[in-house]
Protein backbone atom coordinates (compact mmCIF):
# COMPACT_ATOMS: atom_id res chain seq x y z
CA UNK A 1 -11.34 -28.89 196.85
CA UNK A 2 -12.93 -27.19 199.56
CA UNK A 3 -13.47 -23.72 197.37
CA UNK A 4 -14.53 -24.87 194.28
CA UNK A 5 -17.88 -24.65 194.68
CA UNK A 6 -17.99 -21.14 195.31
CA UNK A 7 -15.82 -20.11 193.15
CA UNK A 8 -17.50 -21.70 190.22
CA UNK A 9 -20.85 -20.85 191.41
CA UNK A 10 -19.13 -16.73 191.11
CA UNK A 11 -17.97 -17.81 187.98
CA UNK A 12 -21.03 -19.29 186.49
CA UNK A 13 -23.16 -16.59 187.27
CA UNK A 14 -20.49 -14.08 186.06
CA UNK A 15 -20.89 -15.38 182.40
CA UNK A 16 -24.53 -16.58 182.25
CA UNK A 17 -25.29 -12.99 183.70
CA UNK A 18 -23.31 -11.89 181.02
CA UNK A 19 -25.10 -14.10 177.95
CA UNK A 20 -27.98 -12.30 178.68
CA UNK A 21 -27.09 -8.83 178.89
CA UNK A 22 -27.27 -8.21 182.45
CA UNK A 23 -25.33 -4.88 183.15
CA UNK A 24 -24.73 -4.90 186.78
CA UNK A 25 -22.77 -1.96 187.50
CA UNK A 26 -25.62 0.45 186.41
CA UNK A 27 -27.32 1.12 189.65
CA UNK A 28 -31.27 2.03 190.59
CA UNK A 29 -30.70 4.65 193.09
CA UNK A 30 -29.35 7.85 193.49
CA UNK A 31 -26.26 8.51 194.32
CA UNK A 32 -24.81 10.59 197.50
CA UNK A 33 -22.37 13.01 197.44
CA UNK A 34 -19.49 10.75 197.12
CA UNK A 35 -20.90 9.57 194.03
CA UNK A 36 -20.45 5.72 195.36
CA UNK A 37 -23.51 4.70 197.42
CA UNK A 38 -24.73 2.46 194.79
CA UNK A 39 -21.59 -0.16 195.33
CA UNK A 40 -22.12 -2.76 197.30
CA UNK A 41 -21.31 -2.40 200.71
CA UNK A 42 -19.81 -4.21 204.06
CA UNK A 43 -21.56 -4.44 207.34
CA UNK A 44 -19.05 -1.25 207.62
CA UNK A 45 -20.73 0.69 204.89
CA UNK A 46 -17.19 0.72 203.14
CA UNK A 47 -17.80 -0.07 199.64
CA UNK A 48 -16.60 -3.71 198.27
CA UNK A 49 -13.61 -3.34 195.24
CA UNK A 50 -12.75 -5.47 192.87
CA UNK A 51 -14.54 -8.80 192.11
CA UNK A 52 -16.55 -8.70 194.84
CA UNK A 53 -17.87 -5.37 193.35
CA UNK A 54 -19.16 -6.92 190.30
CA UNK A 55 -21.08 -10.11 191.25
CA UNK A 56 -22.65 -8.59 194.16
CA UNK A 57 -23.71 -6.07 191.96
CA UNK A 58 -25.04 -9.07 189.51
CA UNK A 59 -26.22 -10.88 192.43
CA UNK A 60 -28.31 -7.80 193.89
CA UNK A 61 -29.48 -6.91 190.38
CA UNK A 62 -30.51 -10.78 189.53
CA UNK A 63 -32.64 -10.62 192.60
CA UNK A 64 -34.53 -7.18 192.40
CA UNK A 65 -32.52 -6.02 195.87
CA UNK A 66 -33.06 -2.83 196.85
CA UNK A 67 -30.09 -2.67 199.30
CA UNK A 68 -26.49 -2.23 198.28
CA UNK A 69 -24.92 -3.85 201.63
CA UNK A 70 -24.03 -6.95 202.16
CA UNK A 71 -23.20 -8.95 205.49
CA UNK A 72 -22.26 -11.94 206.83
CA UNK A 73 -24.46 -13.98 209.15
CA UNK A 74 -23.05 -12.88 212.40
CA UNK A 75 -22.80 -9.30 211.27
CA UNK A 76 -26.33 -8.92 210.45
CA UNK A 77 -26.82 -10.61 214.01
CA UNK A 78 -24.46 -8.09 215.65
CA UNK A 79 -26.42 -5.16 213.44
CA UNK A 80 -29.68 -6.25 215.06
CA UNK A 81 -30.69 -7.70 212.87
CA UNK A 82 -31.50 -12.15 211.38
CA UNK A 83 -31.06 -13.57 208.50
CA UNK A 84 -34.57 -15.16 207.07
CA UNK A 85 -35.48 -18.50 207.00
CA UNK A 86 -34.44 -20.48 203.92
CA UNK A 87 -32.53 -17.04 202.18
CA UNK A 88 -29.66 -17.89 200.39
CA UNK A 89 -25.86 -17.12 200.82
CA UNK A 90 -23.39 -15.23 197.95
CA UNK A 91 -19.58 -16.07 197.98
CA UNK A 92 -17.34 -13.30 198.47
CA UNK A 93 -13.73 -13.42 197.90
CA UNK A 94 -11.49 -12.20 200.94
CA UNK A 95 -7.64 -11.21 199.40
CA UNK A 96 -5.16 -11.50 201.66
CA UNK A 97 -1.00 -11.73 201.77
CA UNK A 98 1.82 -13.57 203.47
CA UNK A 99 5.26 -13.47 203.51
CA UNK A 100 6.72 -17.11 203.14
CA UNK A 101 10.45 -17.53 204.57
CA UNK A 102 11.93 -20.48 203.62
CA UNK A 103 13.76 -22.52 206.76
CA UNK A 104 16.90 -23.25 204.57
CA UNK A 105 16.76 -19.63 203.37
CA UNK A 106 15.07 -16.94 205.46
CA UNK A 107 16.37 -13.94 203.30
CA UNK A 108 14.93 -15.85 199.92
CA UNK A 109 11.18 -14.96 201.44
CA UNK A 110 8.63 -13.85 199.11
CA UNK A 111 4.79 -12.02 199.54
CA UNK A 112 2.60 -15.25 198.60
CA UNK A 113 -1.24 -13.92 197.70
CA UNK A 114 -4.12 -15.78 198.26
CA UNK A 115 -7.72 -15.80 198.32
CA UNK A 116 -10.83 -16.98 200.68
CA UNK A 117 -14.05 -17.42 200.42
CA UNK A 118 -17.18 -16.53 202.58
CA UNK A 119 -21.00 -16.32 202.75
CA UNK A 120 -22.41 -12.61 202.83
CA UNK A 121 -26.43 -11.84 202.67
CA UNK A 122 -28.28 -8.30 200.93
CA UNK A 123 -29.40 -6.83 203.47
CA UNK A 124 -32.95 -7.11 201.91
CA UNK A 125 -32.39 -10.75 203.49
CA UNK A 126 -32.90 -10.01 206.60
CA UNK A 127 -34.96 -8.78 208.74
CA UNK A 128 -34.72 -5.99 212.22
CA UNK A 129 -31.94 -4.13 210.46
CA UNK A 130 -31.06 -0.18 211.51
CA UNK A 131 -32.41 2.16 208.43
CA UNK A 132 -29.26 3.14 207.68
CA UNK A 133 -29.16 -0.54 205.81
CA UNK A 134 -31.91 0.53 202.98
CA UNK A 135 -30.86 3.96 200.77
CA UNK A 136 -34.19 5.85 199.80
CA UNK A 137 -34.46 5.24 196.48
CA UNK A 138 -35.34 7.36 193.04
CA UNK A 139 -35.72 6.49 189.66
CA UNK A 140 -32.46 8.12 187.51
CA UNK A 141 -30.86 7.35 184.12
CA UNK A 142 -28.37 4.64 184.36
CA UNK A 143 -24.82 5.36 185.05
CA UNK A 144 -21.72 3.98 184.62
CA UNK A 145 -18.98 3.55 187.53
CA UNK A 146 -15.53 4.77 186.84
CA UNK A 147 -12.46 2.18 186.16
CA UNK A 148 -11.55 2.15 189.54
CA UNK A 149 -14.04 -0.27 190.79
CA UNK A 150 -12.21 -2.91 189.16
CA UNK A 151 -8.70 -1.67 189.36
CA UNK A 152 -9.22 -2.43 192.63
CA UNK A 153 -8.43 -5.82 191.96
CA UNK A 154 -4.47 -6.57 192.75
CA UNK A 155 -3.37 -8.35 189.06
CA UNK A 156 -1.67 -6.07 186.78
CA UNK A 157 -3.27 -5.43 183.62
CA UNK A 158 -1.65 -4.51 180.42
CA UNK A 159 -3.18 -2.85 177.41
CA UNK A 160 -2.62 -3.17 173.33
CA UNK A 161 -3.10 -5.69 170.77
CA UNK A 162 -6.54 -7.06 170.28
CA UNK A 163 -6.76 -10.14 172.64
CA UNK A 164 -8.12 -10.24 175.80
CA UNK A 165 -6.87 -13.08 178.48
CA UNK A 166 -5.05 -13.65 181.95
CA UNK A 167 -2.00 -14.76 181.38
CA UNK A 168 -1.37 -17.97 184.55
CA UNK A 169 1.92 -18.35 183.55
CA UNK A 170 3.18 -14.33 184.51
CA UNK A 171 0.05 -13.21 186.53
CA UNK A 172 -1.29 -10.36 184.57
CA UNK A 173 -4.45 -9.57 182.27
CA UNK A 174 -3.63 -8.45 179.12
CA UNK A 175 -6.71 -6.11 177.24
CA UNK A 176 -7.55 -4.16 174.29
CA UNK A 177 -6.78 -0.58 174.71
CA UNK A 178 -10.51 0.77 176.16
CA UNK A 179 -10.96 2.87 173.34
CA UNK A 180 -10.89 -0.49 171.10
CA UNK A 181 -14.07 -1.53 172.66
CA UNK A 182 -17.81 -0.76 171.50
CA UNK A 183 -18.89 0.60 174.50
CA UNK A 184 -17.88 1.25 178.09
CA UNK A 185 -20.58 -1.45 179.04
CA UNK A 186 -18.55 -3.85 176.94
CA UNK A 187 -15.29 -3.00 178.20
CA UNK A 188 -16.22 -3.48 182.05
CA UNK A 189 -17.17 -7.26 181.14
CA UNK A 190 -14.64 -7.95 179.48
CA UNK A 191 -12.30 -6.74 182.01
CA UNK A 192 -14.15 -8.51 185.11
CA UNK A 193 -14.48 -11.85 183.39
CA UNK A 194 -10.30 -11.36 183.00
CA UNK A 195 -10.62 -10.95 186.19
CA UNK A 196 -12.57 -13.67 187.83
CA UNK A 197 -10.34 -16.51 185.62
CA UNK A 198 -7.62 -14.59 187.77
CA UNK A 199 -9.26 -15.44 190.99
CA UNK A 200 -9.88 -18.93 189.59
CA UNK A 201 -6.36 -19.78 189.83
CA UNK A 202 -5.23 -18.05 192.55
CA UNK A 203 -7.41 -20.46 194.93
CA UNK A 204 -6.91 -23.56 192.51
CA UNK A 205 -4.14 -23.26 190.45
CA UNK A 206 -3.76 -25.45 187.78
């Protein structure tokens, strides 16, 4: 399967990041006045959502970037700007929708979602980028993002009793009520590793 690789590799980092206590989502710089400048960002400077959010938040912390933006090969060309010698893609996870109409049938259509994968580079990868690419940065207490980072993401998610899983079978995560959690820390991960098994099957479902 062509995606598997990357979607394992998202997957594997998720949880070993995880293991060892790496808390992605608090940031090292300051944040503007929309409060969201620490997010990783497109070649756009829109902010990523969802899954995205997270490991190239884990991906930028893992690696000491100082950058939160992220670009694909041609759009760091297009910026000005090259990708170094030997640096090494991150996966990112493009959601998209179609309507399927069935030949036989073209009123029983349906909205069929499914996911894509693609290679983005920190911009701390490269090298002839504009300034706008690299936020000054200052040394502040860490901070927490709010829920909707990851309620971004398009699966439902229900709340109550005290398991957490994704349910394949009726697409939609089932949680703890956030208060049930230890900390806010813990209830991000646990929420984005729901998550991620999501994304898992929606590019190779079982």
């Amino acid at each position: 399967m062509a995606h598997e690789k990357p979607i394992h590799r998202i997957i594997d980092m998720v949880v070993v990041a995880l293991e060892n206590g790496l808390q992605p989502w608090r940031k090292p710089w300051e944040t503007s006045g929309d409060g969201a400048v620490w997010l990783p960002r497109r070649a756009d400077h829109q902010p990523f959502s969802g899954m995205n959010a997270i490991t190239l938040m884990m991906a930028g912390a893992a690696a000491g970037y100082s950058s939160p933006y992220w670009l694909t090969y041609k759009q760091a060309q297009q910026a000005g700007g090259q990708v170094r010698r030997g640096e090494r893609a991150m996966p990112a996870i493009l959601y998209k929708t179609r309507i399927v109409e069935p030949e036989d049938d073209p009123d029983d259509g349906y909205v069929m979602r499914y996911l894509k994968c693609y290679s983005v580079f920190c911009a701390d990868q490269c090298e002839g980028l504009p300034g706008d690419y690299f936020p000054v940065l200052t040394e502040r207490p860490p901070q927490a993002p709010t829920d909707s980072v990851l309620d971004a993401f398009p699966v439902p998610i229900r709340y109550g009793g005290d398991r957490a899983f994704y349910s394949e079978a009726h697409d939609f995560i089932q949680l703890p009520e956030p208060s049930a959690f230890h900390c806010s820390e813990s209830y991000l991960a646990t929420k984005a590793h729901e998550q991620i098994h999501n994304a898992d099957f929606l590019i190779m479902p079982s």
